[in-house]
PDB file of N, CA and C in Angstrom:
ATOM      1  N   UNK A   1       0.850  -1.173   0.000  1.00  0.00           N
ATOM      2  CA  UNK A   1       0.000   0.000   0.000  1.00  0.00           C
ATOM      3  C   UNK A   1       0.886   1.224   0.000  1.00  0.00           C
ATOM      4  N   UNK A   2       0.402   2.183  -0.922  1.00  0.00           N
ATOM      5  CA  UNK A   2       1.104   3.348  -0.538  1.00  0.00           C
ATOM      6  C   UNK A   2       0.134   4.449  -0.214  1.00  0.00           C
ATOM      7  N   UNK A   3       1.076   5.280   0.510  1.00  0.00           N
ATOM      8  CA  UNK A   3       0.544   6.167   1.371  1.00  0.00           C
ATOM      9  C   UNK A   3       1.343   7.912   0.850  1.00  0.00           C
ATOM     10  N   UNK A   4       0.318   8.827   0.926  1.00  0.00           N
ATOM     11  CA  UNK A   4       1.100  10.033   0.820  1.00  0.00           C
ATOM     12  C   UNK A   4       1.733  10.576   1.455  1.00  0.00           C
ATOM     13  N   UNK A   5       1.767   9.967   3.008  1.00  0.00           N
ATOM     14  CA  UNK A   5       2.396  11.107   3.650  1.00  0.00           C
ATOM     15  C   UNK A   5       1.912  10.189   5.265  1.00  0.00           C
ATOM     16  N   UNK A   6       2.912  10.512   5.785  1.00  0.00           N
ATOM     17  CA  UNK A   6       2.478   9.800   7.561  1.00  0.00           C
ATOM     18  C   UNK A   6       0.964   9.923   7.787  1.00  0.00           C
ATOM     19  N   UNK A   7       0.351  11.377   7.533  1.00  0.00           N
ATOM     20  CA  UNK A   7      -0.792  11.270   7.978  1.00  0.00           C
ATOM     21  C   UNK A   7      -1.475  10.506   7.565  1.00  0.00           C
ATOM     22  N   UNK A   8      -1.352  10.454   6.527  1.00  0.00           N
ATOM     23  CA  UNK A   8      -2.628   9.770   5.650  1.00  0.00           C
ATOM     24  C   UNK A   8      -2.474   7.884   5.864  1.00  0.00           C
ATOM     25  N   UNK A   9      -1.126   7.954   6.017  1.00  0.00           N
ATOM     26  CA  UNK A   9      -0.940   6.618   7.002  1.00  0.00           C
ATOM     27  C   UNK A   9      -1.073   5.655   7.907  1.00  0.00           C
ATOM     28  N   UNK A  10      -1.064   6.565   9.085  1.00  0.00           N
ATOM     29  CA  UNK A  10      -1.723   6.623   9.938  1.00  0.00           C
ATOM     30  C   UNK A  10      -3.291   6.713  10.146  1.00  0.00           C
ATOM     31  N   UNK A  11      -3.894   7.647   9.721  1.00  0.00           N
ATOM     32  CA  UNK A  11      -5.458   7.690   9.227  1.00  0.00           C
ATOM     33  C   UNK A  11      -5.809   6.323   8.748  1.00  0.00           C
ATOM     34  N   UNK A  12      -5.325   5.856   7.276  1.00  0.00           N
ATOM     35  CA  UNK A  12      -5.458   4.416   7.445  1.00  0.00           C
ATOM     36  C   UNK A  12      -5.388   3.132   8.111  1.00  0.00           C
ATOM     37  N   UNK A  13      -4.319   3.130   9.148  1.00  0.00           N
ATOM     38  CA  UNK A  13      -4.035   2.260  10.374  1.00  0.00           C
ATOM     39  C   UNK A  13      -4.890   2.442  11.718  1.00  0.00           C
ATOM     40  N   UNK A  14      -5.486   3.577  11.516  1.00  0.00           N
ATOM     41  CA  UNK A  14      -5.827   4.208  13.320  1.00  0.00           C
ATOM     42  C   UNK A  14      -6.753   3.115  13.809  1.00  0.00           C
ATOM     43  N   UNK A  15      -7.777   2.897  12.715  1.00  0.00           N
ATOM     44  CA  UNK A  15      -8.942   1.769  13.339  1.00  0.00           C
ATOM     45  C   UNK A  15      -9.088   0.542  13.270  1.00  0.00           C
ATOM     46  N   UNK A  16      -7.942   0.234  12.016  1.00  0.00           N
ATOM     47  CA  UNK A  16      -7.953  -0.931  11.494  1.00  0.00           C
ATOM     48  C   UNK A  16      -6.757  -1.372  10.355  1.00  0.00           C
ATOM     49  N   UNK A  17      -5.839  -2.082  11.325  1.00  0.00           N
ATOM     50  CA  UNK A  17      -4.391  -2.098  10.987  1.00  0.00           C
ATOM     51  C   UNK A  17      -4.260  -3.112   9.587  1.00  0.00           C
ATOM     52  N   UNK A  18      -3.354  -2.281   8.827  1.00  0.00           N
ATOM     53  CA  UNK A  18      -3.127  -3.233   7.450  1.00  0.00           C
ATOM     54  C   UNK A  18      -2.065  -3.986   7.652  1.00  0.00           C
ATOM     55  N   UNK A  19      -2.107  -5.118   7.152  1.00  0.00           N
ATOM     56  CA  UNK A  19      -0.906  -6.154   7.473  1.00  0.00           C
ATOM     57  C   UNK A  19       0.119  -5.975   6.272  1.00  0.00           C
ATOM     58  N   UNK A  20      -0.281  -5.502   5.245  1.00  0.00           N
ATOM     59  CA  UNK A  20       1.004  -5.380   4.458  1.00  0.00           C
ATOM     60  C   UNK A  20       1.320  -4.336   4.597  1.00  0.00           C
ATOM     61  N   UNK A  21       2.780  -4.243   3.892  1.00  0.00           N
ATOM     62  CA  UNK A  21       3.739  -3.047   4.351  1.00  0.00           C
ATOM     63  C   UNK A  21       3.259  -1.727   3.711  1.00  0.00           C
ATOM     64  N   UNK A  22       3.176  -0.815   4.642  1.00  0.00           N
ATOM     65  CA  UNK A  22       2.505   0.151   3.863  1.00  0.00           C
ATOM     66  C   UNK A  22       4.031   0.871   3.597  1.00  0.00           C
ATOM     67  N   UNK A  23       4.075   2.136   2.143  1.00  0.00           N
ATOM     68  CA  UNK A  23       4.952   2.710   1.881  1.00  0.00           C
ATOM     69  C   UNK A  23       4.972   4.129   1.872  1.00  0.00           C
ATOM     70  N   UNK A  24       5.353   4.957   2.526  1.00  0.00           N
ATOM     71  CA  UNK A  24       5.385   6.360   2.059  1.00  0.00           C
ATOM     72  C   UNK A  24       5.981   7.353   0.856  1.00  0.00           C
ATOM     73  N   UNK A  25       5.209   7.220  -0.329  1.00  0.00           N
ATOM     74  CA  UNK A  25       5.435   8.093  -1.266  1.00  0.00           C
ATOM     75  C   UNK A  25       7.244   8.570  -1.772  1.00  0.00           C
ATOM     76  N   UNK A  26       7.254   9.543  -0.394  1.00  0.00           N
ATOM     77  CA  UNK A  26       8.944   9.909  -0.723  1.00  0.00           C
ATOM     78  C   UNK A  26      10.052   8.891  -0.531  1.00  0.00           C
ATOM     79  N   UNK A  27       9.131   7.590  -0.050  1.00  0.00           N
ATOM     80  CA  UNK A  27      10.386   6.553   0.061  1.00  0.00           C
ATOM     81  C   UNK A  27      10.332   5.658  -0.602  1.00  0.00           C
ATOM     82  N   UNK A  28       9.319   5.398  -1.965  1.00  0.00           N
ATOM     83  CA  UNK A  28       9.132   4.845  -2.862  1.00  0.00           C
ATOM     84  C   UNK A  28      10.043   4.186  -3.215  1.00  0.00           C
ATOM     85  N   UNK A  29      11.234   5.123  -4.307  1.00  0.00           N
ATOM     86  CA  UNK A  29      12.273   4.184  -4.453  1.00  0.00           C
ATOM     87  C   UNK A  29      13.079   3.858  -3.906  1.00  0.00           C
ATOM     88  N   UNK A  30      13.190   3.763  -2.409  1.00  0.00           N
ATOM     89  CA  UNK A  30      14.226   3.163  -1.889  1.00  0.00           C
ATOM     90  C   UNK A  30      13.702   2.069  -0.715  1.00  0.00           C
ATOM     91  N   UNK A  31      12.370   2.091  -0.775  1.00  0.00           N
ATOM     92  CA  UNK A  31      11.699   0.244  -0.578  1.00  0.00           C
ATOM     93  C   UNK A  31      11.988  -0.648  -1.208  1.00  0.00           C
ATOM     94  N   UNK A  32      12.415  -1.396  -0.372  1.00  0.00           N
ATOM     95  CA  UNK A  32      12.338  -2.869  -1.000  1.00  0.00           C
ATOM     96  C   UNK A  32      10.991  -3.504  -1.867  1.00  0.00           C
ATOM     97  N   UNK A  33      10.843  -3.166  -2.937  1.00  0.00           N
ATOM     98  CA  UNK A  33       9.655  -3.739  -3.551  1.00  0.00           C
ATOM     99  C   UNK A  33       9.568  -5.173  -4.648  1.00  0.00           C
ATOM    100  N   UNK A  34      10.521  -5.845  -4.503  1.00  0.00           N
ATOM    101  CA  UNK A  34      11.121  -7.142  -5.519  1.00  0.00           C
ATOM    102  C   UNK A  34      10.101  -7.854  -5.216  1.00  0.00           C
ATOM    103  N   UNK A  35       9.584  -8.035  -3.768  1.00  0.00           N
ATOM    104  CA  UNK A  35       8.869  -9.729  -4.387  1.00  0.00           C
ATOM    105  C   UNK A  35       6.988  -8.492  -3.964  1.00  0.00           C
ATOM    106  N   UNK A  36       7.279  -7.452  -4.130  1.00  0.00           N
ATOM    107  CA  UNK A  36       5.725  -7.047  -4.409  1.00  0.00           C
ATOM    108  C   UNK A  36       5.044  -7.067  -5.587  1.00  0.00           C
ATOM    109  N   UNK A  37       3.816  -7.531  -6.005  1.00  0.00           N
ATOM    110  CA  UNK A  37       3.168  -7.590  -7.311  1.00  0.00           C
ATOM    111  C   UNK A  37       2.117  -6.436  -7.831  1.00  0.00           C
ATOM    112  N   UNK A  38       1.776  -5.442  -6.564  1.00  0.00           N
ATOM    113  CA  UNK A  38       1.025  -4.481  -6.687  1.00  0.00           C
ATOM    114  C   UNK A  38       0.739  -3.644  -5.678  1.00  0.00           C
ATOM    115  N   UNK A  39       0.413  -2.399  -6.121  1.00  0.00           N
ATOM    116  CA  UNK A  39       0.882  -1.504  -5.259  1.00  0.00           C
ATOM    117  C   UNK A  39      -0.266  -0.671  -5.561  1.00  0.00           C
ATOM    118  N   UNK A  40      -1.229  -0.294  -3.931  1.00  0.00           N
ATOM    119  CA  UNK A  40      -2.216   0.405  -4.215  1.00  0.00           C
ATOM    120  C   UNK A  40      -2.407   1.137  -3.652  1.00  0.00           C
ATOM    121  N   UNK A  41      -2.807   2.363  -4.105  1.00  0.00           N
ATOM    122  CA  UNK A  41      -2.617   3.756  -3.628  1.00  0.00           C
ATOM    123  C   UNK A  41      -4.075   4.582  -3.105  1.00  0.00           C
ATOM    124  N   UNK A  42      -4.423   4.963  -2.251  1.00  0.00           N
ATOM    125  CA  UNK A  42      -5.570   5.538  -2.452  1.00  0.00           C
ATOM    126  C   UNK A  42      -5.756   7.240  -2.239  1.00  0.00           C
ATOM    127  N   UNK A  43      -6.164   7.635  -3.658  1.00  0.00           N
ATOM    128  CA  UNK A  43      -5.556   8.786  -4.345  1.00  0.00           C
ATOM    129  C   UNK A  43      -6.678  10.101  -3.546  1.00  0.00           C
ATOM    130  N   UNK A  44      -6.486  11.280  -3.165  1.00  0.00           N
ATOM    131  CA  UNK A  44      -7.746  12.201  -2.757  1.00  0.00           C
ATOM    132  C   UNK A  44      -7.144  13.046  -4.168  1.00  0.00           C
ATOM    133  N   UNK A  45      -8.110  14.281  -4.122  1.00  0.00           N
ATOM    134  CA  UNK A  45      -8.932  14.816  -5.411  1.00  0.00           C
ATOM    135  C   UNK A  45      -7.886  15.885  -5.555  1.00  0.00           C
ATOM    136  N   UNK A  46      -6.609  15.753  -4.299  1.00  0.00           N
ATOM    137  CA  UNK A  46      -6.173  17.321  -4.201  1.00  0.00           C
ATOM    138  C   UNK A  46      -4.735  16.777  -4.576  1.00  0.00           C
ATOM    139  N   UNK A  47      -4.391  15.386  -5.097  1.00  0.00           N
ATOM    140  CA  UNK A  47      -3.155  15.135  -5.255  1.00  0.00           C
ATOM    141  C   UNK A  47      -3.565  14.043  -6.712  1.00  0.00           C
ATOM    142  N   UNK A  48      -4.668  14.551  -7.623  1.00  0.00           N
ATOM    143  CA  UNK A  48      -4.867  14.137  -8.788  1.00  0.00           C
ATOM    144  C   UNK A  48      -3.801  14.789 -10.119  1.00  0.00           C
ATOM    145  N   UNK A  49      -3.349  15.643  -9.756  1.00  0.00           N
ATOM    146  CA  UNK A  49      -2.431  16.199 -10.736  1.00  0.00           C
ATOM    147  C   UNK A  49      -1.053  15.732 -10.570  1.00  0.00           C
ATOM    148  N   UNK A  50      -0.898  15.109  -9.615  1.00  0.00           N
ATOM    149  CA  UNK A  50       0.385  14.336  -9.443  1.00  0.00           C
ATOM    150  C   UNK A  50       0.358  12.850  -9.503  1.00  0.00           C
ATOM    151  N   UNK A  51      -0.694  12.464 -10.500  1.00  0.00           N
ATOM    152  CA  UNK A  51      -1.120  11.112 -10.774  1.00  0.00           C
ATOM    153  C   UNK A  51      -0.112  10.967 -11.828  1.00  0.00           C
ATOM    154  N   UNK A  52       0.465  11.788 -12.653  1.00  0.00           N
ATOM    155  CA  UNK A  52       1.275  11.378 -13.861  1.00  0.00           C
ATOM    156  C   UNK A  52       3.031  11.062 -13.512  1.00  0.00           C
ATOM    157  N   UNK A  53       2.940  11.504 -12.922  1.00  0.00           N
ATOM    158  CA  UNK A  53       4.386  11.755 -12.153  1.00  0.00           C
ATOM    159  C   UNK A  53       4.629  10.410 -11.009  1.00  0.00           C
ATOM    160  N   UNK A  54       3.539   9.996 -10.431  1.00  0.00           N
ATOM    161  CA  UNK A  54       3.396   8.889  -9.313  1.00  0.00           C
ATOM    162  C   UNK A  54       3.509   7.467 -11.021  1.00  0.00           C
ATOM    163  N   UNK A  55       2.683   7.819 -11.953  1.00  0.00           N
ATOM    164  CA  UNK A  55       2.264   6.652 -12.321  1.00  0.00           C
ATOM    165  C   UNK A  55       4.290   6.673 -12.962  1.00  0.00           C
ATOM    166  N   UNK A  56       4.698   7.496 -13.534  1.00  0.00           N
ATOM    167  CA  UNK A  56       6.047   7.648 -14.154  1.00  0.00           C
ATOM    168  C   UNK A  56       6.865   6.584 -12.849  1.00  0.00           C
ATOM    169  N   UNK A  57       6.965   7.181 -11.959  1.00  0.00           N
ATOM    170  CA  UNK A  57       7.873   6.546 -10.825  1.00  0.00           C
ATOM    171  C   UNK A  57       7.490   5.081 -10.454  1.00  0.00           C
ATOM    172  N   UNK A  58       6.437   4.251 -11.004  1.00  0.00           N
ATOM    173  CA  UNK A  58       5.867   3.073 -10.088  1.00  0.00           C
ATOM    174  C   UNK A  58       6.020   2.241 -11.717  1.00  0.00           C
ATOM    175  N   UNK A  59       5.950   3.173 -12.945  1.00  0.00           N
ATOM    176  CA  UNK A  59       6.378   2.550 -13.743  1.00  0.00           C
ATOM    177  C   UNK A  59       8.422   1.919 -13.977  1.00  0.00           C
ATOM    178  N   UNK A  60       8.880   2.919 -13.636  1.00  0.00           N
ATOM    179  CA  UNK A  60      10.427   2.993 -13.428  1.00  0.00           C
ATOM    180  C   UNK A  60      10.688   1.827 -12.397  1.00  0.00           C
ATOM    181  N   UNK A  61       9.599   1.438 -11.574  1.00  0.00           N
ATOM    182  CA  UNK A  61      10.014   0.451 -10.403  1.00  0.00           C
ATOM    183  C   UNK A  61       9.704  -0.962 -10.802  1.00  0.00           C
ATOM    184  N   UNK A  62       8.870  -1.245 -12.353  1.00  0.00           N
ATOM    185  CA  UNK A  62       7.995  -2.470 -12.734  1.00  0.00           C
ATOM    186  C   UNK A  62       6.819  -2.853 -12.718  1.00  0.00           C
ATOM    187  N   UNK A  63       6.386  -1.654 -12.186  1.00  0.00           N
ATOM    188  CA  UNK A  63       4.522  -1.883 -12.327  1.00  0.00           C
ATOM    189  C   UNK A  63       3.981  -1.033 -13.505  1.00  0.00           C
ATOM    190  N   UNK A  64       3.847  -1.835 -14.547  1.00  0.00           N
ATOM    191  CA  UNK A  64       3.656  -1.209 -15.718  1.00  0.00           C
ATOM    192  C   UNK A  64       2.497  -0.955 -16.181  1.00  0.00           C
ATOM    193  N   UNK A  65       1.183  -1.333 -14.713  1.00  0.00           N
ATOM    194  CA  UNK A  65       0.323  -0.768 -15.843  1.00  0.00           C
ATOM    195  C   UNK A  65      -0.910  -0.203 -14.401  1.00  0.00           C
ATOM    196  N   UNK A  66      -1.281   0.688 -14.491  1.00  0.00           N
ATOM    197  CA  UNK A  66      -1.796   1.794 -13.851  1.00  0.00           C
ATOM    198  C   UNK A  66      -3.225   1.234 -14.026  1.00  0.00           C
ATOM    199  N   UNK A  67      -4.535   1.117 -13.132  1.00  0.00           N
ATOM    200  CA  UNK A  67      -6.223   1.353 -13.017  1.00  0.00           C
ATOM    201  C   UNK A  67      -6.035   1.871 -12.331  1.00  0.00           C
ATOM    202  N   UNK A  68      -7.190   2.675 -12.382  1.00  0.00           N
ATOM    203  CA  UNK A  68      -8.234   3.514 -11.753  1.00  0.00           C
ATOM    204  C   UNK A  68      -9.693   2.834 -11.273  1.00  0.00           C
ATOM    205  N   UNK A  69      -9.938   2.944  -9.929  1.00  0.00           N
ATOM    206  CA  UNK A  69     -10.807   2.418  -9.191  1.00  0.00           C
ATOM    207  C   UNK A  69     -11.875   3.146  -8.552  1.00  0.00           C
ATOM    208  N   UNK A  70     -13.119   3.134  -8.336  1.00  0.00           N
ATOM    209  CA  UNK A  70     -13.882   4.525  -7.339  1.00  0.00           C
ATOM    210  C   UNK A  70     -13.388   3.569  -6.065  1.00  0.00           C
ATOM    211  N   UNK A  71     -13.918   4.781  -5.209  1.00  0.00           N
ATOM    212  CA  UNK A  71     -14.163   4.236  -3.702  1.00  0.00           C
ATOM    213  C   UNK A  71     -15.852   4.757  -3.455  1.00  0.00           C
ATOM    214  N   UNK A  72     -16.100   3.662  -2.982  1.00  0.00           N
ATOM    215  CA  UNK A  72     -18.320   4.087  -2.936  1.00  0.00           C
ATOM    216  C   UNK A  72     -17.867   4.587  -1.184  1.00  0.00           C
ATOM    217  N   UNK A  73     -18.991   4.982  -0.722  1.00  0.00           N
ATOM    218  CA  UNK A  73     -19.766   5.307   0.007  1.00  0.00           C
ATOM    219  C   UNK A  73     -19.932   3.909   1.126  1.00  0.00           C
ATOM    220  N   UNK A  74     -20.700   3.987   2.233  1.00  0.00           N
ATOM    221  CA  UNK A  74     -20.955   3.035   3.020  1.00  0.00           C
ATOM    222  C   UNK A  74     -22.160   2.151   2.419  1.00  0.00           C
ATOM    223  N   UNK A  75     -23.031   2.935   1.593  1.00  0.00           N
ATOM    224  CA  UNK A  75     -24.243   2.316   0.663  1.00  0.00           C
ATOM    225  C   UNK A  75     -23.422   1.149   0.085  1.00  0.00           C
ATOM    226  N   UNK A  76     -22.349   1.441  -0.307  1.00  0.00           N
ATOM    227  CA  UNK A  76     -22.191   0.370  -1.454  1.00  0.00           C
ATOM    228  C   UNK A  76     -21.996   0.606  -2.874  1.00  0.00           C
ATOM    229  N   UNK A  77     -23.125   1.996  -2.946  1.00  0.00           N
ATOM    230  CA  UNK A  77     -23.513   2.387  -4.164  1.00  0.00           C
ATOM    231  C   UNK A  77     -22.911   3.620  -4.557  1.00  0.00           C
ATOM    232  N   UNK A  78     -23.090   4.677  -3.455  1.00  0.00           N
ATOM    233  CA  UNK A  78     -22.593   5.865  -3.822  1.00  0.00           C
ATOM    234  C   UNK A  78     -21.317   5.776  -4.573  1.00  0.00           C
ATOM    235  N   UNK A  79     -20.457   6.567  -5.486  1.00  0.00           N
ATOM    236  CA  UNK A  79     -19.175   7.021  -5.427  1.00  0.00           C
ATOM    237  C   UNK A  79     -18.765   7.854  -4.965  1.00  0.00           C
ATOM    238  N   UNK A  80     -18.035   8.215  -4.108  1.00  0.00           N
ATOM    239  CA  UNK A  80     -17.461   9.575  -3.605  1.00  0.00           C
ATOM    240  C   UNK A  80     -16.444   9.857  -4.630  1.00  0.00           C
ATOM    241  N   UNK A  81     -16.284  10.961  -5.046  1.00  0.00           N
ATOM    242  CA  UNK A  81     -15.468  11.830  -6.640  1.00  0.00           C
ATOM    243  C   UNK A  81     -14.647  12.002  -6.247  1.00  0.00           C
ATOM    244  N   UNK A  82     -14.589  12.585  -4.401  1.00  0.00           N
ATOM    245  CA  UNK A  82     -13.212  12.915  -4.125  1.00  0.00           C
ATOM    246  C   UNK A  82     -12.137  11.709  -3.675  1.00  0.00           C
ATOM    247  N   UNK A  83     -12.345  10.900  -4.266  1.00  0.00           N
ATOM    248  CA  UNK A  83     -11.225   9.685  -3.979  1.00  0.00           C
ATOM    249  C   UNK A  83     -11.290   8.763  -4.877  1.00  0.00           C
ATOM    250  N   UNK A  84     -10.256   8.354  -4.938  1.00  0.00           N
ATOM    251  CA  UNK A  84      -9.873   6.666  -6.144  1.00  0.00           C
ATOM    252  C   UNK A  84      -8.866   6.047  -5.858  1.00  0.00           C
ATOM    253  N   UNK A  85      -9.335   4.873  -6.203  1.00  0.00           N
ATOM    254  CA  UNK A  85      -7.792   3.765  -5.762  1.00  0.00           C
ATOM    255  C   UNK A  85      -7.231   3.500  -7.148  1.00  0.00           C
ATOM    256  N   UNK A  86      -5.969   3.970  -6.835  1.00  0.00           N
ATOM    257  CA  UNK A  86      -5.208   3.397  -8.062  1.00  0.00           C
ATOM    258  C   UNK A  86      -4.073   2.027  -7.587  1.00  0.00           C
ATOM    259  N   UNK A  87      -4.574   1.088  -8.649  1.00  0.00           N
ATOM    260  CA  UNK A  87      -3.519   0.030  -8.677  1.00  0.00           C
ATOM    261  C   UNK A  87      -2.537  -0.415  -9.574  1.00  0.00           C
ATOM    262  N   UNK A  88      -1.444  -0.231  -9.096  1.00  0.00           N
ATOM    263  CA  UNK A  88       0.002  -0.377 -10.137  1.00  0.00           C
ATOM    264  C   UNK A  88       0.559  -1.971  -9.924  1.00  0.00           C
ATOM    265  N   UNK A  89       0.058  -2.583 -10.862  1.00  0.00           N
ATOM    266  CA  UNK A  89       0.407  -3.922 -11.342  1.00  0.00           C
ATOM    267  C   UNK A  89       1.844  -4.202 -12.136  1.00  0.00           C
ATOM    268  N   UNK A  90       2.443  -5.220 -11.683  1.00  0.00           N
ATOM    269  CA  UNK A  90       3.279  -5.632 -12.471  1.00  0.00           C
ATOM    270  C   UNK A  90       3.427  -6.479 -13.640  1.00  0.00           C
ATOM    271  N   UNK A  91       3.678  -6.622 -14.551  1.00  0.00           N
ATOM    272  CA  UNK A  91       3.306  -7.328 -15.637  1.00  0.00           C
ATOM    273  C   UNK A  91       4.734  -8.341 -16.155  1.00  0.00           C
TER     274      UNK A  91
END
């Protein structure tokens, strides 16, 4: 999992801890990422312009191919606009 920034890290861990390694953004390339197969990011609306630049760097690491995911609502149904999961697969 990657993460933008401690906070947003943390925010993800506070209630409900992820067992895989989460990564922070600026330490991207210097994680150990060899035996990872995908790497998923969950993007807010205010760090969408730095989607080209994230996808450049995760491509340089072997994940060559970038989706785009919504994140719904507690319905199930809703989408919330201000968020998306992006997943960087390796191929």
């Amino acid at each position: 999992m990657l993460a933008y920034d401690f906070i947003a890290s943390a925010s993800l861990t506070f209630t409900r801890p992820i067992p895989n390694q989460i990564v922070l953004l600026p330490n991207l390339e210097t994680s150990d990422l060899h035996s990872v197969n995908r790497l998923v990011f969950l993007e807010s609306v205010f760090v969408v312009p730095q989607r080209s630049k994230l996808a450049a760097r995760a491509y340089s690491l072997g994940f060559k191919t970038m989706e785009e995911r919504p994140v719904h609502a507690a319905d199930g149904k809703t989408v919330l606009p201000e968020w998306h999961i992006l997943v960087f697969t390796r191929q």
